[in-house]
Protein backbone atom coordinates (compact mmCIF):
# COMPACT_ATOMS: atom_id res chain seq x y z
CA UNK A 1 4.19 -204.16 64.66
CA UNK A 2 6.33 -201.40 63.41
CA UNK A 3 4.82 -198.21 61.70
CA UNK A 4 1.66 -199.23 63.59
CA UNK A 5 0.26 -197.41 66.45
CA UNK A 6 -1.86 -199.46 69.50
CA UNK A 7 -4.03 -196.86 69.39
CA UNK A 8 -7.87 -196.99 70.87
CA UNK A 9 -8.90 -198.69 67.91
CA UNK A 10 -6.37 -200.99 67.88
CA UNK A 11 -7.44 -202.37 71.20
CA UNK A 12 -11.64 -201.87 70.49
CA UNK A 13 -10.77 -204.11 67.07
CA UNK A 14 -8.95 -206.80 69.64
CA UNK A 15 -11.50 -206.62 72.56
CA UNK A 16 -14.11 -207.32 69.74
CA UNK A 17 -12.19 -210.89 68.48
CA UNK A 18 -11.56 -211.46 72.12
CA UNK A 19 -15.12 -210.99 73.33
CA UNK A 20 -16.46 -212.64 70.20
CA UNK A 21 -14.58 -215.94 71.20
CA UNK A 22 -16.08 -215.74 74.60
CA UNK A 23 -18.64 -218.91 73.64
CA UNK A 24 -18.36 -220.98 76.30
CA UNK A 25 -20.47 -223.76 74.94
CA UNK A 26 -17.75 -224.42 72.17
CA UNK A 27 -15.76 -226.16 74.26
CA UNK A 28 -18.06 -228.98 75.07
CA UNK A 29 -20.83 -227.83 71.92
CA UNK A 30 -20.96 -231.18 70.41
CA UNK A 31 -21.04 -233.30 74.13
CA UNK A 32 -23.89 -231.26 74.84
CA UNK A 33 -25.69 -232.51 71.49
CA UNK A 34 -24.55 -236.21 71.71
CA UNK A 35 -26.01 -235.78 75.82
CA UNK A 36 -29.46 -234.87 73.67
CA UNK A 37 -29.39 -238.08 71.98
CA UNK A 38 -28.47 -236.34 68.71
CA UNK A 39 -26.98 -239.44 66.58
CA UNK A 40 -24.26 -238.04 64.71
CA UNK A 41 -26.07 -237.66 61.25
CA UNK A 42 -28.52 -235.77 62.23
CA UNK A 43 -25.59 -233.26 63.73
CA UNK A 44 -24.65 -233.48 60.35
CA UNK A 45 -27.50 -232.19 59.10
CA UNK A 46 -27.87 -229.47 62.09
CA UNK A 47 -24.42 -227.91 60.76
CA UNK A 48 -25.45 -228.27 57.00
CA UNK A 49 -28.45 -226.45 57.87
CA UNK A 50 -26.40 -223.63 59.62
CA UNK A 51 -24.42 -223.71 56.72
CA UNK A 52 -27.09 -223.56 53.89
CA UNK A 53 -28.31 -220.54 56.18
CA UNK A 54 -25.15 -218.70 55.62
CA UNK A 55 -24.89 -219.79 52.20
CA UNK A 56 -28.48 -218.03 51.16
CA UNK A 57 -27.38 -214.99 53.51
CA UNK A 58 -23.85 -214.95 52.50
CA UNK A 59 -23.45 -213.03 49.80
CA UNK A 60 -26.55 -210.32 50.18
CA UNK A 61 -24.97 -210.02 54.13
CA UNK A 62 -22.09 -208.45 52.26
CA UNK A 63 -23.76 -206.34 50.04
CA UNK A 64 -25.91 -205.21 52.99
CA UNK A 65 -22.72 -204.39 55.14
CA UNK A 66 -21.35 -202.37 52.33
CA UNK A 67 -24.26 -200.63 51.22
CA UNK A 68 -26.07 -199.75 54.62
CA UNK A 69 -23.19 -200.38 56.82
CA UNK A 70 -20.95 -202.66 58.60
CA UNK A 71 -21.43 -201.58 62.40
CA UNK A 72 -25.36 -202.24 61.71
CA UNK A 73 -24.25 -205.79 60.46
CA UNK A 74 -22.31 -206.29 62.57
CA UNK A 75 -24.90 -205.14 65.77
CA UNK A 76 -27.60 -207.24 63.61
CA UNK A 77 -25.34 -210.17 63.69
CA UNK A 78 -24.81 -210.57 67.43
CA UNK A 79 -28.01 -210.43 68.53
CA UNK A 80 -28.80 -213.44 66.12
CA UNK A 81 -26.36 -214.73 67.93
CA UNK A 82 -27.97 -214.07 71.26
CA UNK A 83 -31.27 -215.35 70.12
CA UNK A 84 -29.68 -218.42 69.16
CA UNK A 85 -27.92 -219.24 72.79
CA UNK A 86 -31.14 -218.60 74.03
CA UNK A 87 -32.86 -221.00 72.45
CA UNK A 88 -29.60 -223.81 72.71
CA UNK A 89 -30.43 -223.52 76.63
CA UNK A 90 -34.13 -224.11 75.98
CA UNK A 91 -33.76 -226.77 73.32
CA UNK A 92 -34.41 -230.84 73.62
CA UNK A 93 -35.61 -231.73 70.26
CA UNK A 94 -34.14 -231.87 66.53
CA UNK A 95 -36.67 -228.81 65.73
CA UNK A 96 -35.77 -226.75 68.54
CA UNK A 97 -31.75 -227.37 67.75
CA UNK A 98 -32.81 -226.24 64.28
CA UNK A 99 -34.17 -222.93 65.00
CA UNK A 100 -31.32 -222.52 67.41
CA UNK A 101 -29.18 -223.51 64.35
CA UNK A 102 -30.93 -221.37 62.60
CA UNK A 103 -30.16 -218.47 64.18
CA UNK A 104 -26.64 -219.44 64.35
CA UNK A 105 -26.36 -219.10 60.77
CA UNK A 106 -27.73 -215.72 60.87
CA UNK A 107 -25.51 -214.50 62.98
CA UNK A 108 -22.19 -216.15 61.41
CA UNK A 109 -23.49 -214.27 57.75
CA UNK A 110 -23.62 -210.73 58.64
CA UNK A 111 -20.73 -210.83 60.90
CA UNK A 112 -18.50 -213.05 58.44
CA UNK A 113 -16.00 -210.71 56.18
CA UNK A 114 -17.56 -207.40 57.72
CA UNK A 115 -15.01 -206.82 60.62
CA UNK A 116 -12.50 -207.84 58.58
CA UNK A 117 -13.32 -205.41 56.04
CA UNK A 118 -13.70 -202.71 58.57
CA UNK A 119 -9.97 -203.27 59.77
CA UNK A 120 -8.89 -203.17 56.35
CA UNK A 121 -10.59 -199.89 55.79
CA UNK A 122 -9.07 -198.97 58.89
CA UNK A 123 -5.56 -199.39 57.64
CA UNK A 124 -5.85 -197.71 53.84
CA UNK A 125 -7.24 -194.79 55.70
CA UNK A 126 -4.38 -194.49 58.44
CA UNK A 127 -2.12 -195.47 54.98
CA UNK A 128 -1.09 -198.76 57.07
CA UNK A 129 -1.96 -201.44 53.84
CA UNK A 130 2.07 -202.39 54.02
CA UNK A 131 1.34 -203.77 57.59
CA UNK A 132 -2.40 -205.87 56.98
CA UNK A 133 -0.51 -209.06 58.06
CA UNK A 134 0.92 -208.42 61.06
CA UNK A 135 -1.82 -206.03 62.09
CA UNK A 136 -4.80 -208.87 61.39
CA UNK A 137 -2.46 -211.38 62.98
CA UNK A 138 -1.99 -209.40 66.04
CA UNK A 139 -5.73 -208.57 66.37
CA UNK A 140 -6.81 -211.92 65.26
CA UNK A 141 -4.74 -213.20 68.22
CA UNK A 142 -6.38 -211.79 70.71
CA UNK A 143 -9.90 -214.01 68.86
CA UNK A 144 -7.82 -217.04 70.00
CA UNK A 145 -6.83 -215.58 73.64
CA UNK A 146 -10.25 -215.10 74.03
CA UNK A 147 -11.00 -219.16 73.30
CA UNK A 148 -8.16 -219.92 75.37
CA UNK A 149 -9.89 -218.17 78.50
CA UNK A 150 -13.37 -219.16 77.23
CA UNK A 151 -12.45 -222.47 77.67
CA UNK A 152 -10.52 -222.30 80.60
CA UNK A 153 -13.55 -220.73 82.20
CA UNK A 154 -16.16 -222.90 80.38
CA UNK A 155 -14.43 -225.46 82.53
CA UNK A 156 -15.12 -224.45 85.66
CA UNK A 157 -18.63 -223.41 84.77
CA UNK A 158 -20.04 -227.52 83.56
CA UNK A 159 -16.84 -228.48 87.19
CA UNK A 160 -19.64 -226.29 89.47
CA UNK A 161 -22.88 -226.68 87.48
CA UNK A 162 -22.19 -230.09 86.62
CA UNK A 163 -24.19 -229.72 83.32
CA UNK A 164 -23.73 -228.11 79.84
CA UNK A 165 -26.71 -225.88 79.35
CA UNK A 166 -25.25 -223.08 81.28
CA UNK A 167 -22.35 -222.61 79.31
CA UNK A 168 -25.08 -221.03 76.39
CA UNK A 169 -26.43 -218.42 79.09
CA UNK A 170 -22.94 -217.55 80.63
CA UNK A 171 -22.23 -216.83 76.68
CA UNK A 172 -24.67 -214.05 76.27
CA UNK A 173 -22.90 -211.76 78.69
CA UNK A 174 -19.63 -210.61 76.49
CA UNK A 175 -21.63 -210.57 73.98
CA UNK A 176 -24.07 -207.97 75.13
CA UNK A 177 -20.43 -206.10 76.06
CA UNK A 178 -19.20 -206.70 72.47
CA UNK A 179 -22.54 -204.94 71.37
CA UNK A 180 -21.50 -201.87 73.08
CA UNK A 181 -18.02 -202.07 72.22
CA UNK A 182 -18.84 -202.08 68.54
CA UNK A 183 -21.38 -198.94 68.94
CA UNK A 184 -18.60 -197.11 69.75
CA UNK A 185 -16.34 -197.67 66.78
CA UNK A 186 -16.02 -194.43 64.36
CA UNK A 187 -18.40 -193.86 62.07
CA UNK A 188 -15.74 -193.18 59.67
CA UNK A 189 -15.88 -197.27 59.78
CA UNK A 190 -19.59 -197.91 58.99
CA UNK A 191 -19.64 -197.17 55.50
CA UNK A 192 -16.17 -196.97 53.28
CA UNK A 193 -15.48 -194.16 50.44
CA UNK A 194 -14.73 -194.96 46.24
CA UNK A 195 -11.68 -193.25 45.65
CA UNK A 196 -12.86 -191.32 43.04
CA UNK A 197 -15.86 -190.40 44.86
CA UNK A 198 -16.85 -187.94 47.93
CA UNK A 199 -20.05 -189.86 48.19
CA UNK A 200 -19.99 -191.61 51.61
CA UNK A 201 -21.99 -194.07 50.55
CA UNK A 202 -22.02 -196.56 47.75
CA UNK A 203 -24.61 -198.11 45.90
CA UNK A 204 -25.85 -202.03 45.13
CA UNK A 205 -25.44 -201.44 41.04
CA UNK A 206 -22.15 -200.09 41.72
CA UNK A 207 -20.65 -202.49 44.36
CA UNK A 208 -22.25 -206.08 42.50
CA UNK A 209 -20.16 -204.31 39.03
CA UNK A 210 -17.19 -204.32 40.90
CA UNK A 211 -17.52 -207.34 42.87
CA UNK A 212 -18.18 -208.86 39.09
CA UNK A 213 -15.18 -207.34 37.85
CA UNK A 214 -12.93 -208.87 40.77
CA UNK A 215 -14.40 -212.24 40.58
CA UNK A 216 -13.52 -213.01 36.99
CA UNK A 217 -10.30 -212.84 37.77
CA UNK A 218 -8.98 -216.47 38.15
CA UNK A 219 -6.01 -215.65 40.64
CA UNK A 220 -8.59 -214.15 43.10
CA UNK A 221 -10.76 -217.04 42.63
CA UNK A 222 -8.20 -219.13 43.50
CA UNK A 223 -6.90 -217.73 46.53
CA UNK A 224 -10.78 -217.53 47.95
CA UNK A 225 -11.30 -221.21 47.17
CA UNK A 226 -7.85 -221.90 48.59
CA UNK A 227 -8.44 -219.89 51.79
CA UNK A 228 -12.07 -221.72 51.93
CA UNK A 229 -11.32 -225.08 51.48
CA UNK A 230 -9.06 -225.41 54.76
CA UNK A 231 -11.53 -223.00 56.93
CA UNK A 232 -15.16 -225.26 55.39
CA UNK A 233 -12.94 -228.40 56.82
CA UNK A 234 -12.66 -227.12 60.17
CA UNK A 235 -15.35 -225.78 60.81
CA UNK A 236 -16.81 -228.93 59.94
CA UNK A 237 -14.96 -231.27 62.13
CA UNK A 238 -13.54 -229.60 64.46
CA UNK A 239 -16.06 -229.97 67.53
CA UNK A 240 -14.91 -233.41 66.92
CA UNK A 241 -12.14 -233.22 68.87
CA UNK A 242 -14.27 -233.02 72.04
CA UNK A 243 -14.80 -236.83 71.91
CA UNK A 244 -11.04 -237.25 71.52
CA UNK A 245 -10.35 -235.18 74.62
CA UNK A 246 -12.89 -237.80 75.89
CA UNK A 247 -10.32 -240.16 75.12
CA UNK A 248 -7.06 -238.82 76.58
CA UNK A 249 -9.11 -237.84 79.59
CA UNK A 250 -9.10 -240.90 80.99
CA UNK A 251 -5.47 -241.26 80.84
CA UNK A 252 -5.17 -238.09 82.96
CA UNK A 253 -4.22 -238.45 86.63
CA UNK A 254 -6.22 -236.11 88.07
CA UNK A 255 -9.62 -234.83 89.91
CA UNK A 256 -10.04 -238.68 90.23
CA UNK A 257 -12.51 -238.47 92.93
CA UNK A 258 -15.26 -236.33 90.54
CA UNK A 259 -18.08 -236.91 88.40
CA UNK A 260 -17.44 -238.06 85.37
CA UNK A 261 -19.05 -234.68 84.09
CA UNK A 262 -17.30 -232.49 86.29
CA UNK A 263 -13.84 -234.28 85.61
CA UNK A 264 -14.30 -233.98 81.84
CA UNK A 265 -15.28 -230.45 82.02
CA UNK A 266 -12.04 -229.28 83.69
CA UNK A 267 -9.82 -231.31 81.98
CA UNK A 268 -11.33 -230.11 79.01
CA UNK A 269 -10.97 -226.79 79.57
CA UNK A 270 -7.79 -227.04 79.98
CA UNK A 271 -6.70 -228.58 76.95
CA UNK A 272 -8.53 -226.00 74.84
CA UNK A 273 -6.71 -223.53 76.71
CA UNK A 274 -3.43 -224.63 75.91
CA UNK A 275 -4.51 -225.15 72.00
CA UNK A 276 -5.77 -221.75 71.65
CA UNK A 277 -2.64 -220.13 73.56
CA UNK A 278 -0.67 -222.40 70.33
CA UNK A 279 -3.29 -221.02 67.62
CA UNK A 280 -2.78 -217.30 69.23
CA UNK A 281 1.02 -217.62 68.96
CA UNK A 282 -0.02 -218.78 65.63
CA UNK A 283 -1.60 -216.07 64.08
CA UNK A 284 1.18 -213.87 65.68
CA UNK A 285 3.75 -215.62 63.55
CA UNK A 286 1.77 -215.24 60.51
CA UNK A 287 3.71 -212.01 59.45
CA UNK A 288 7.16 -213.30 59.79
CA UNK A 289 6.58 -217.10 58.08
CA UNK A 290 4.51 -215.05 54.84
CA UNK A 291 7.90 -212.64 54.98
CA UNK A 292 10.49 -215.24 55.13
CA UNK A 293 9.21 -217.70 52.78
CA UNK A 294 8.16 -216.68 49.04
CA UNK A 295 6.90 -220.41 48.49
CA UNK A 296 3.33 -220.66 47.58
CA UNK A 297 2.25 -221.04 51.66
CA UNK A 298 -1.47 -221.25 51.05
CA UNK A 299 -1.26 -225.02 49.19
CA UNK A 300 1.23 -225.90 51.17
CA UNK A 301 -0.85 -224.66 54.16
CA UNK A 302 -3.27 -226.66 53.05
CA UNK A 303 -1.69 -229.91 52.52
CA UNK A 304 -0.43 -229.52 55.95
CA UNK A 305 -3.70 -229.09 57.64
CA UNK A 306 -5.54 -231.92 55.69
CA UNK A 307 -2.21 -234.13 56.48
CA UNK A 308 -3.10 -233.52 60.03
CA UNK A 309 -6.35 -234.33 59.81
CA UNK A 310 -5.43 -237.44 58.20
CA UNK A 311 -2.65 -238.56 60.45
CA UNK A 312 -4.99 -237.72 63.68
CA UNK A 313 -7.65 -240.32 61.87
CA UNK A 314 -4.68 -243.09 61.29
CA UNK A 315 -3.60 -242.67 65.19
CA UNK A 316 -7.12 -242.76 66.30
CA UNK A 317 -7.82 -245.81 64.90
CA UNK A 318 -4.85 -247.33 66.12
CA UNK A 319 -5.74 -246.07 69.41
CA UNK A 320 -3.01 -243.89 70.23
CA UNK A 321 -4.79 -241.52 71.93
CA UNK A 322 -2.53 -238.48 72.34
CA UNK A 323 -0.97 -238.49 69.11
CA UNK A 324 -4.60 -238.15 67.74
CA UNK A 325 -5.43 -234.81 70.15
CA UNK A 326 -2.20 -233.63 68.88
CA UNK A 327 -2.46 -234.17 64.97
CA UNK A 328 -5.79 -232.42 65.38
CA UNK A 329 -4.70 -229.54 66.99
CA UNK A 330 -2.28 -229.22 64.07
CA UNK A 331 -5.32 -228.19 62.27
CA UNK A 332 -6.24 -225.29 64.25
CA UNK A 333 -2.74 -224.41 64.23
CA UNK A 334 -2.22 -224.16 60.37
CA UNK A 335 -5.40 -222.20 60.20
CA UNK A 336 -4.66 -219.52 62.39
CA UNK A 337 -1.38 -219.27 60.64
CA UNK A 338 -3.30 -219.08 57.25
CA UNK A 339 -5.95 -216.77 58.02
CA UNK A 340 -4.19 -213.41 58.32
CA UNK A 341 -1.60 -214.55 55.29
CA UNK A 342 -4.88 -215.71 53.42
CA UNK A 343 -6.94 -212.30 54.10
CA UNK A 344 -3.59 -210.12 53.34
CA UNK A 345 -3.24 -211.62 49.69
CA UNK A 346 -6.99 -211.38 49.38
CA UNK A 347 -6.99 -207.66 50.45
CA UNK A 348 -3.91 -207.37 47.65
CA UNK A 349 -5.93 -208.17 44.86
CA UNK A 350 -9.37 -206.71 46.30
CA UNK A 351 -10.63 -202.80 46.45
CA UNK A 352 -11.37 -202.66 49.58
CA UNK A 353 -14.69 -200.34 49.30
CA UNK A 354 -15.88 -204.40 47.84
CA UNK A 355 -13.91 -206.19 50.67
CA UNK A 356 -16.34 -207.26 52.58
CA UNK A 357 -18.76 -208.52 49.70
CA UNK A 358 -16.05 -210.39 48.32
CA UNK A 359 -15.03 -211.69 51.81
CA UNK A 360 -18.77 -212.88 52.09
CA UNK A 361 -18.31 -214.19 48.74
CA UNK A 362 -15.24 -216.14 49.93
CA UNK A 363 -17.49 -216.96 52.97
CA UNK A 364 -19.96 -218.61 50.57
CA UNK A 365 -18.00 -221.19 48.86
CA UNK A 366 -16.89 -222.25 52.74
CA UNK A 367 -20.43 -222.59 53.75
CA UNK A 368 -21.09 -224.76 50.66
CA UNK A 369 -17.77 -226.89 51.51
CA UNK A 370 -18.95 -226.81 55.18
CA UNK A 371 -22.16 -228.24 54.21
CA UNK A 372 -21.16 -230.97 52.19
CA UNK A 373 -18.06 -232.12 54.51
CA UNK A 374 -20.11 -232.11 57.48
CA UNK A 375 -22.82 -234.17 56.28
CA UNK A 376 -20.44 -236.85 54.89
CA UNK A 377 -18.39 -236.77 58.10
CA UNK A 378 -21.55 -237.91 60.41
CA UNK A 379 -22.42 -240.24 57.90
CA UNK A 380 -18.80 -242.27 58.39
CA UNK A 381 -18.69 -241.16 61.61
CA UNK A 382 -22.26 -243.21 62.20
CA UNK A 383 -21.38 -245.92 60.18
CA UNK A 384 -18.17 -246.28 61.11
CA UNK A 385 -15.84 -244.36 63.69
CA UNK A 386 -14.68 -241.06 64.00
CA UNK A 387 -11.18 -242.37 62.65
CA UNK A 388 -12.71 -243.68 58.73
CA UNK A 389 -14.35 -240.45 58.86
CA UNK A 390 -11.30 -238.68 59.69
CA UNK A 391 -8.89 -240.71 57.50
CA UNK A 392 -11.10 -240.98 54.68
CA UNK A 393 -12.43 -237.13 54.26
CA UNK A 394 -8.76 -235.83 54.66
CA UNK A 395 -7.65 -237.71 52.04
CA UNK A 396 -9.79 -237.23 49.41
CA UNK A 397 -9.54 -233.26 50.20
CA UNK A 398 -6.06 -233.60 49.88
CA UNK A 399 -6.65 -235.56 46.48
CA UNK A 400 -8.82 -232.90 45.69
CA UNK A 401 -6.63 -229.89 46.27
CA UNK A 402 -3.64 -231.43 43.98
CA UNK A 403 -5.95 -232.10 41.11
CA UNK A 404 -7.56 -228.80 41.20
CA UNK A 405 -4.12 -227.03 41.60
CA UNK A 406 -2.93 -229.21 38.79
CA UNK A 407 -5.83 -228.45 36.55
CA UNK A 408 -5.58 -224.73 37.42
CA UNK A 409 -1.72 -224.30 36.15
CA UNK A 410 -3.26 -226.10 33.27
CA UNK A 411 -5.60 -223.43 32.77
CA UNK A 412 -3.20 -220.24 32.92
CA UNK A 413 -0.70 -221.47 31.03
CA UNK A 414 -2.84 -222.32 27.86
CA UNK A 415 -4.73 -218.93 28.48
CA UNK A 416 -1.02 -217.07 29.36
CA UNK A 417 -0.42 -219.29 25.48
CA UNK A 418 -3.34 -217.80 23.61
């Protein structure tokens, strides 16, 4: 990272992605809900509802961040999050994983586009904007060390407990640390400055102008719905994967002579570890792929990921087990890569005393793409197998994202015409 300095800050902003990742329960979050008796439409519905949570919070989350400030989100935020883990350990109903859910949502929309905004803010004020990329990607990897270890350790937690609820306590401890560890970020960082203004503060008339001005603005539109669409389709499968571990877990020669539990919850844990190592290298490359290429990386990007997702349905439902876990991995791979490219262009095009309401705002369309993708992926998944609901939701996202980008080329060249 040259003409950056790994200052205190630095290291703060990467200890908070690293202790933020620090959810143990991730690694085995859906196994726990299917071990409920949870069919898998009414998970559907439970991550719907977290989304529809975060899309009603979304966009007033950023406003509030802005406005009143982004460490009190942020502080706000995590112990939503708390509550929710909390009530995960307690829970063995649909209602009860609702409130948890609930909570869950709250959490994900007043912590969603604030940090990154903070970082951001960070850089134009140490005059570092010509390094956003590599800077995000570097502290953004650290976010996917921090899985890597979660899961490693998530492992050994359901290997000795020999049960899932734990993981959800065990969770609550870094994030009590990250609480503190955000307190002490500069106050220079909790509220941002108008360059034409000494005001510290800015106001909700002034920021929803701005954010109105930005928004109409069909380049920045695009690269938000193009940064959401890949991020919505993650979120909203990927816990899937944990019943194709399932899979290639019985094809692994070892811890033979343990409980089927304790077996799966090693084994697990290991193979998240090794993905999120991948995804950290990942976002570390970020820099030099958006540098190299000049190509238009965010369809392609995109294409890529969905192709995955596609290809990981087709070799599930032939039953080639490892090619499956691998395709699907490629998805968390090609998002990690996107992300920091993704939030550099955004920042590019954004003021960044708005970011993080526009971030929120990019945050919004993935909730409602979350929504609607998870709820029609437990529906196939239910009435068919994981693999149609695999095969069939990547393709028609990838059907979706040419006609769109079709459509949208239409558009500029008969308004560039006019």
């Amino acid at each position: 990272m040259a003409g950056i300095k790994k200052n205190t800050q630095y290291y703060k902003f990467s200890m908070y992605g690293f202790l933020k990742n620090l959810r143990f329960f991730d690694a085995f979050f859906i196994l726990y809900l299917v071990e409920k008796g949870l069919p898998y439409t009414q998970i559907g519905i439970l991550y719907a509802v977290r989304e529809i949570v975060i899309n009603v919070l979304e966009v007033p989350s950023g406003f509030a961040a802005d406005v009143y400030g982004r460490k009190n989100a942020l502080l706000g935020s995590f112990l939503a999050y708390i509550a929710s883990f909390i009530i995960f350990y307690f829970s063995g109903s649909f209602a009860w994983f609702l409130g948890a859910f609930v909570f869950f949502g709250i959490g994900d929309a007043f912590r969603s586009g604030t940090h990154k905004a903070m970082i951001m803010d960070y850089l134009r004020m140490n005059h570092w904007e010509q390094n956003k990329i590599a800077y995000y990607g570097h502290t953004r990897s650290w976010s996917q060390m921090g899985s890597a270890i979660s899961s490693l350790i998530a492992g050994f937690i359901v290997f000795y407990k020999g049960n899932y609820g734990n993981v959800f306590l065990y969770s609550i401890i870094p994030y009590l640390i990250n609480l503190v560890n955000i307190f002490t970020y500069p106050k220079e960082l909790n509220y941002t400055k108008r360059p034409e203004s000494k005001e510290r503060k800015i106001d909700v008339k002034s920021t929803f102008k701005s954010l109105y001005t930005v928004m109409k603005h069909k380049n920045v539109l695009r690269i938000l719905n193009t940064a959401a669409l890949h991020s919505a389709y993650l979120k909203a499968v990927k816990d899937y994967i944990q019943l194709l571990m399932l899979n290639v877990v019985v094809l692994v020669p070892l811890f033979i002579g343990y409980e089927n539990k304790q077996r799966n919850g090693v084994l697990i844990g290991i193979f998240y570890f090794v993905i999120y190592l991948l995804t950290s290298r990942a976002s570390r490359m970020a820099h030099g792929i958006a540098s190299r290429f000049n190509t238009n990386l965010a369809l392609i990007t995109l294409l890529i990921g969905f192709g995955f997702g596609t290809l990981s349905g087709v070799f599930n439902l032939l039953d080639f087990r490892v090619l499956a876990l691998v395709f699907f991995a490629g998805i968390y791979m090609v998002e990690n890569l996107r992300m920091p490219i993704l939030t550099g262009y955004i920042t590019d095009h954004v003021p960044n005393d708005i970011l993080a309401s526009v971030i929120s705002a990019q945050a919004l369309l993935k909730t409602i793409m979350t929504a609607g993708i998870a709820v029609v992926f437990g529906f196939l998944a239910d009435s068919f197998n994981i693999g149609v609901a695999f095969v069939t939701v990547s393709f028609i996202l990838i059907a979706l994202s040419v006609l769109f980008t079709v459509l949208f080329k239409k558009e500029v060249t008969k308004t560039s015409s006019n």
